[in-house]
N, C-alpha and C. Protein backbone atom coordinates (compact mmCIF):
# COMPACT_ATOMS: atom_id res chain seq x y z
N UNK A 1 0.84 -1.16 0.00
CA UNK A 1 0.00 0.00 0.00
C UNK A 1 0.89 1.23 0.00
N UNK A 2 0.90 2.56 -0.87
CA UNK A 2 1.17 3.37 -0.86
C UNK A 2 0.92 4.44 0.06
N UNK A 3 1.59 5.12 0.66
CA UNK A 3 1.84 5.98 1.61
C UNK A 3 2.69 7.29 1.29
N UNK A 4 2.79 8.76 1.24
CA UNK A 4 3.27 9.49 1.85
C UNK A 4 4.38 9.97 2.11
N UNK A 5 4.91 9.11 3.52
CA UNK A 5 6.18 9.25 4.13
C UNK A 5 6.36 7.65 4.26
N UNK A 6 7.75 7.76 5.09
CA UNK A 6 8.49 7.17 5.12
C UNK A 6 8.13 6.82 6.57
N UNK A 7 8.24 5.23 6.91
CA UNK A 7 7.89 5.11 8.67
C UNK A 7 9.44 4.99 9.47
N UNK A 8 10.06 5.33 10.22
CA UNK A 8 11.19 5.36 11.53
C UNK A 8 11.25 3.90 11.69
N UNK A 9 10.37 3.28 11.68
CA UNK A 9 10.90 1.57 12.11
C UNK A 9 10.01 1.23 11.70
N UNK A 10 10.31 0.07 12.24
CA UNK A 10 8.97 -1.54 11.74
C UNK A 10 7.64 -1.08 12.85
N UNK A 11 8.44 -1.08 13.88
CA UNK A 11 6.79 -1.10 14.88
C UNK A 11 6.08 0.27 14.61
N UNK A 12 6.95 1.16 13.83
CA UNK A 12 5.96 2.58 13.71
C UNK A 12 4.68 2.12 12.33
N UNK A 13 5.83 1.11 11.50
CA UNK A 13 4.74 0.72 9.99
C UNK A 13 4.11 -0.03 10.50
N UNK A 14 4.32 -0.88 11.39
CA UNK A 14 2.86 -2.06 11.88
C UNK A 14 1.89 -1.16 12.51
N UNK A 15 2.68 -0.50 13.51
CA UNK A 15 1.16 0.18 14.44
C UNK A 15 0.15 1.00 13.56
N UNK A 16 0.59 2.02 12.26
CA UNK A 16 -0.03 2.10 11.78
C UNK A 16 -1.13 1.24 10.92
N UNK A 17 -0.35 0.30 9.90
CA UNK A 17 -1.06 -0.48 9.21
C UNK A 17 -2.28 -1.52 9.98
N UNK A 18 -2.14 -1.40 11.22
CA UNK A 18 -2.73 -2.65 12.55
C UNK A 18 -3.63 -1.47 12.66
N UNK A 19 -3.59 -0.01 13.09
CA UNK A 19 -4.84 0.69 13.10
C UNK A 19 -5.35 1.44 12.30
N UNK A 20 -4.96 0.92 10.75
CA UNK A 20 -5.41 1.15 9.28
C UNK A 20 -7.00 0.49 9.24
N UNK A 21 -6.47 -0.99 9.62
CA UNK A 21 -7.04 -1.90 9.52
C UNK A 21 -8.02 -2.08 10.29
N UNK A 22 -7.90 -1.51 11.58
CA UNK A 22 -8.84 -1.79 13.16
C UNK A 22 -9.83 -0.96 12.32
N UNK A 23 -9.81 0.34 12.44
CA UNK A 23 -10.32 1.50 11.67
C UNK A 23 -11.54 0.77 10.34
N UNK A 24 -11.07 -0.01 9.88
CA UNK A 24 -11.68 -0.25 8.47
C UNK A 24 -13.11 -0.91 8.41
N UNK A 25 -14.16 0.14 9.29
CA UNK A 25 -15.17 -0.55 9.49
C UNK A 25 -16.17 0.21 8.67
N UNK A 26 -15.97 1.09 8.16
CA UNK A 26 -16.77 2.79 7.77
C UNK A 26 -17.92 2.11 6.39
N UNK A 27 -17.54 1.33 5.76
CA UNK A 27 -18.32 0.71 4.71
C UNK A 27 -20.03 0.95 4.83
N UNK A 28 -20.83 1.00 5.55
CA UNK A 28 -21.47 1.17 5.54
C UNK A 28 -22.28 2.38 5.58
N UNK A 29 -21.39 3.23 5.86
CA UNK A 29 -21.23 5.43 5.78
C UNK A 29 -20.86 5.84 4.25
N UNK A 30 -20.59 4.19 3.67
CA UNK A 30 -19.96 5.02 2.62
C UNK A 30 -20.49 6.26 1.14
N UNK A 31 -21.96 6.29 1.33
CA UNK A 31 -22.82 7.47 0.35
C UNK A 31 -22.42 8.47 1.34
N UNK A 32 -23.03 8.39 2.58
CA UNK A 32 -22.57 9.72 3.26
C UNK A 32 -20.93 10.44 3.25
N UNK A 33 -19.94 9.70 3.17
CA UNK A 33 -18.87 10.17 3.13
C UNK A 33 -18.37 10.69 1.96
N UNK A 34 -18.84 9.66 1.01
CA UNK A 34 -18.85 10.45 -0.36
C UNK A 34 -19.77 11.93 -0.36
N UNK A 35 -20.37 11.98 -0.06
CA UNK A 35 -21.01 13.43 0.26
C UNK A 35 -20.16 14.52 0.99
N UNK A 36 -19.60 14.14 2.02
CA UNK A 36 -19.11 14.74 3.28
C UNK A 36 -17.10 15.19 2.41
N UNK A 37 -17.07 13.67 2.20
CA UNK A 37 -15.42 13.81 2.19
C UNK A 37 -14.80 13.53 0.80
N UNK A 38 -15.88 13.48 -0.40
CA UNK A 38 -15.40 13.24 -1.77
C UNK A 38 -14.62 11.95 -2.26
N UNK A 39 -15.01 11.03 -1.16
CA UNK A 39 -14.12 9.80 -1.31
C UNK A 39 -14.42 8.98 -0.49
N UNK A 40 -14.73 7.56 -0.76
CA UNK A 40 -14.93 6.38 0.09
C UNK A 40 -14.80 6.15 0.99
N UNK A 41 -15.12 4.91 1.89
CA UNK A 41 -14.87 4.66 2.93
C UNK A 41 -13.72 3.69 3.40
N UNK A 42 -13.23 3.37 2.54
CA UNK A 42 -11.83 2.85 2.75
C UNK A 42 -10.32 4.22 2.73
N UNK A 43 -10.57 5.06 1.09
CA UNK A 43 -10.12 6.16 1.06
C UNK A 43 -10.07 7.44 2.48
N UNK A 44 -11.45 7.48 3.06
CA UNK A 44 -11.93 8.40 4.17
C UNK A 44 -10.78 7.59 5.10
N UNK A 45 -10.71 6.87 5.50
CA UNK A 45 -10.05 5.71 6.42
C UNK A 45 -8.48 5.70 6.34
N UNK A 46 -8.21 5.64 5.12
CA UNK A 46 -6.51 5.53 4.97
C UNK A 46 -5.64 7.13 5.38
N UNK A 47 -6.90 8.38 4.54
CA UNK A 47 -6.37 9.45 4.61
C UNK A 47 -6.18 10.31 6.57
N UNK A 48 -7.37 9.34 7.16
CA UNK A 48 -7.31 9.79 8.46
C UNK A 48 -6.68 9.19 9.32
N UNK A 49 -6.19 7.79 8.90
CA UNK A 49 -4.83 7.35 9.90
C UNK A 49 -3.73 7.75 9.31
N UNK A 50 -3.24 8.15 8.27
CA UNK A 50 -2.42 8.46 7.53
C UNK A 50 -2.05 10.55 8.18
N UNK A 51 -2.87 10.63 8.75
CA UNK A 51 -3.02 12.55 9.16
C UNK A 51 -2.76 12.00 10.91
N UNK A 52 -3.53 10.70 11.34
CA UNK A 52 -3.20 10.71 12.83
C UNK A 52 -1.63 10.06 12.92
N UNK A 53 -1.30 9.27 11.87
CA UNK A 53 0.28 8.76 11.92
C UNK A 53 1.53 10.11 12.03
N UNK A 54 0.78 11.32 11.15
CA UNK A 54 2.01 12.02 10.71
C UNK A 54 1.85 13.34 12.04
N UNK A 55 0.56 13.07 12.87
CA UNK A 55 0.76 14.04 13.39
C UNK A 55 0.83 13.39 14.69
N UNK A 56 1.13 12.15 15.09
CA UNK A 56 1.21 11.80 16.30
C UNK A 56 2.36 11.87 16.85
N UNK A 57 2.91 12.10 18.27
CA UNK A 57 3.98 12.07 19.20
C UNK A 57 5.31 11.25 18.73
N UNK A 58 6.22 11.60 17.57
CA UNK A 58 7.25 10.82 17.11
C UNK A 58 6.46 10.30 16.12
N UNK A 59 5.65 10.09 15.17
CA UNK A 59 4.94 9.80 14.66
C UNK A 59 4.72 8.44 14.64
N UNK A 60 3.98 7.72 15.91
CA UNK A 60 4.03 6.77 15.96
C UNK A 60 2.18 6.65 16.77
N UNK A 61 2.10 5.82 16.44
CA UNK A 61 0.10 5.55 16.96
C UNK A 61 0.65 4.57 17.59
N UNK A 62 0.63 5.12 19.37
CA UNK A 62 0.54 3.99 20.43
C UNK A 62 -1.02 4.49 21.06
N UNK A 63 -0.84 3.71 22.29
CA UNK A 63 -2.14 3.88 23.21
C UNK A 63 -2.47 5.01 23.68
N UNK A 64 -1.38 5.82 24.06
CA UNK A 64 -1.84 7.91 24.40
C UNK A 64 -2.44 8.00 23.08
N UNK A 65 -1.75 7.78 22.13
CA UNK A 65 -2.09 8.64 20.71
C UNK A 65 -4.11 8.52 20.31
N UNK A 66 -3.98 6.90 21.23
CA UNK A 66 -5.69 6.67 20.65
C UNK A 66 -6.59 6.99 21.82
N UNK A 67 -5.90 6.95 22.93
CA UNK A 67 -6.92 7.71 24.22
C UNK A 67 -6.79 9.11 24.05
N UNK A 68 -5.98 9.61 22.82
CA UNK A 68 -6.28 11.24 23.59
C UNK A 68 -7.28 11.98 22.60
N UNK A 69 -7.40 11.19 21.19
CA UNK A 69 -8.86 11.49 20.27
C UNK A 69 -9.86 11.76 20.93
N UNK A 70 -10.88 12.57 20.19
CA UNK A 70 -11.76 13.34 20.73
C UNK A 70 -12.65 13.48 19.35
N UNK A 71 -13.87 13.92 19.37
CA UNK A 71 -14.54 13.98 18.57
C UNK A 71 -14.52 15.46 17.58
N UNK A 72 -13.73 16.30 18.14
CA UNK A 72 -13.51 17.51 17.02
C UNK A 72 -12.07 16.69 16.31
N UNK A 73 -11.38 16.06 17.10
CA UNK A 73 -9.67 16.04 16.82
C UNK A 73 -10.00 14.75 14.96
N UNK A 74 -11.11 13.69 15.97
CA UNK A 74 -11.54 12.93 14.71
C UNK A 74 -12.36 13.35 13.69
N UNK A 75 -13.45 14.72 13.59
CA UNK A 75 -13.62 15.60 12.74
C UNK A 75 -12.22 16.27 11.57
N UNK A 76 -11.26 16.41 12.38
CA UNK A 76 -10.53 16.84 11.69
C UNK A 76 -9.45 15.83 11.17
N UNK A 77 -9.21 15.25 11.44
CA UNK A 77 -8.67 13.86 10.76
C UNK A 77 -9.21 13.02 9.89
N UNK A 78 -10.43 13.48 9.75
CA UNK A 78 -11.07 12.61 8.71
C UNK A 78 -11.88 13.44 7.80
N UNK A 79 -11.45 14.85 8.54
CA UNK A 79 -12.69 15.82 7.39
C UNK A 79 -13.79 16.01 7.29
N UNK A 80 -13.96 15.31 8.24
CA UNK A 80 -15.68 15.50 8.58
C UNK A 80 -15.85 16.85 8.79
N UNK A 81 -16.70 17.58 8.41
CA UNK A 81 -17.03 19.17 8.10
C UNK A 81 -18.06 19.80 8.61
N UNK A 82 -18.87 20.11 9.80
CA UNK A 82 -19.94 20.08 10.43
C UNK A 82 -20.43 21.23 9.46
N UNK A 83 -19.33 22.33 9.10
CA UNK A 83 -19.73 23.17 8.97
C UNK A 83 -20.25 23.40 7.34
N UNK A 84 -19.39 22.58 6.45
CA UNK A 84 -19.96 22.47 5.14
C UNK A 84 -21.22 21.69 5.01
N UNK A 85 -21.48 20.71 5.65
CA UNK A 85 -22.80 19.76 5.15
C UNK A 85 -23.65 19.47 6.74
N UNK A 86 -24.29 20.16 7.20
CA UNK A 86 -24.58 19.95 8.69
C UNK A 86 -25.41 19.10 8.41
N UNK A 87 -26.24 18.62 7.84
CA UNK A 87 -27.38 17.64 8.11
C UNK A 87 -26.59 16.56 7.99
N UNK A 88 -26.07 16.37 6.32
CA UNK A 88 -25.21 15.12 6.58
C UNK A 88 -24.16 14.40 7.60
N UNK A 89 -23.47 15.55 8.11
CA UNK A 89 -22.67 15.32 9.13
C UNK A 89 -23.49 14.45 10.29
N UNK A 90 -24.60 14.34 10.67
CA UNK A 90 -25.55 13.79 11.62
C UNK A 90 -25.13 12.65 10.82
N UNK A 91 -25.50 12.34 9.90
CA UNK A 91 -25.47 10.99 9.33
C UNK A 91 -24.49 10.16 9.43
N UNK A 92 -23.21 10.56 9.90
CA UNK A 92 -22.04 10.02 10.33
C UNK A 92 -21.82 9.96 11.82
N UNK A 93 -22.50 10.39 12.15
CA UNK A 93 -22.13 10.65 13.84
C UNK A 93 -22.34 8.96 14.38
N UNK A 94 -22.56 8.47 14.14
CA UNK A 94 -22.72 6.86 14.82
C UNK A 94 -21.13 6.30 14.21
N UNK A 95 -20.85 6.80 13.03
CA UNK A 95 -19.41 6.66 12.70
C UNK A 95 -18.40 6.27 13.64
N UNK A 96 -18.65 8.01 13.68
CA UNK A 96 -17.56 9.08 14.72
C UNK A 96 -17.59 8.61 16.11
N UNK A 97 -18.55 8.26 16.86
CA UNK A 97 -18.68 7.21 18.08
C UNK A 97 -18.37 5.99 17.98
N UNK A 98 -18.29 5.29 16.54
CA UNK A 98 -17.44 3.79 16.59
C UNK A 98 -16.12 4.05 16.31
N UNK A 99 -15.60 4.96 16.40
CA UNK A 99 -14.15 5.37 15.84
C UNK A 99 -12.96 5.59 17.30
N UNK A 100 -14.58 6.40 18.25
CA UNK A 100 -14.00 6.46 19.31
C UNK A 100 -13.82 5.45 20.28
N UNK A 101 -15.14 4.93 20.18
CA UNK A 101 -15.50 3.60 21.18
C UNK A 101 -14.09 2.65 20.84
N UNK A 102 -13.76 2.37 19.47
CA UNK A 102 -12.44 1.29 18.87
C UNK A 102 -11.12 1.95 19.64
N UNK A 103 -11.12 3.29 19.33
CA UNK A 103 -9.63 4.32 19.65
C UNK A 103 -9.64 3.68 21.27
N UNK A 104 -10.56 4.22 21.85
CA UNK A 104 -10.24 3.83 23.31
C UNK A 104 -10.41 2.76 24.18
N UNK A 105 -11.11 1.87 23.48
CA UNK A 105 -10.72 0.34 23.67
C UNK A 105 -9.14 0.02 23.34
N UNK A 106 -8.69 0.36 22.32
CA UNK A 106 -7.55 -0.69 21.62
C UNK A 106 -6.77 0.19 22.66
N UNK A 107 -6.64 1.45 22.75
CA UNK A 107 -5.80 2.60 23.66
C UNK A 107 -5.46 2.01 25.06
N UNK A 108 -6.79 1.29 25.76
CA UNK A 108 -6.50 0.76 26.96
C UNK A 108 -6.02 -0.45 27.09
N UNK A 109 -6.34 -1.36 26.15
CA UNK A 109 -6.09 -2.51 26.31
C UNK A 109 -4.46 -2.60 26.14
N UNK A 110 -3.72 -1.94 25.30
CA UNK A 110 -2.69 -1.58 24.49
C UNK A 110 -1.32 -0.49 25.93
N UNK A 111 -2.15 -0.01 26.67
CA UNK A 111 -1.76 0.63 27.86
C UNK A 111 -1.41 0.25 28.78
């Protein structure tokens, strides 16, 4: 799979690609996201672990990195736009709560 940058080690390319993958549930959002984010739900998915990889602590996605998401921080990592499409944006919000509910499960267990 094509990427971007370049990862610092092996465990920085697994942890990402391991919560590429955790992540890869959105399939069923996917008209709404095409609405919202101009691109699929696999696409929506790669581009927002791919923004939490490059902007995380050493750029690495450990367990702080997924307990400290928040629901504006995952708005903006994935582009979700309250402010361009507000109705639709509702339509994702069950998303955006399985994104979190996963982040801070895997965060603790992983802790």
């Amino acid at each position: 799979m094509e990427v971007s940058f370049e990862f610092r080690d092996v465990q920085s390319e697994a942890c990402f690609h391991l919560t590429l993958h955790l992540f890869n549930f959105g399939y069923g959002f996917r008209h709404p996201l095409h609405k919202i984010c101009g691109i699929g739900a696999w696409q929506t998915m790669k581009r927002g672990i791919e923004v939490l990889h490059a902007t995380a602590e050493q750029r690495f996605i450990g367990a702080n990195t997924l307990l400290n998401l928040s629901e504006s921080i995952i708005d903006e990592l994935f582009q979700f736009s309250p402010k361009r499409l507000p109705l639709t944006i509702s339509s994702i919000a069950p998303l955006r709560k399985m994104i979190l509910g996963v982040a801070y499960s895997t965060g603790e267990m992983a802790s």
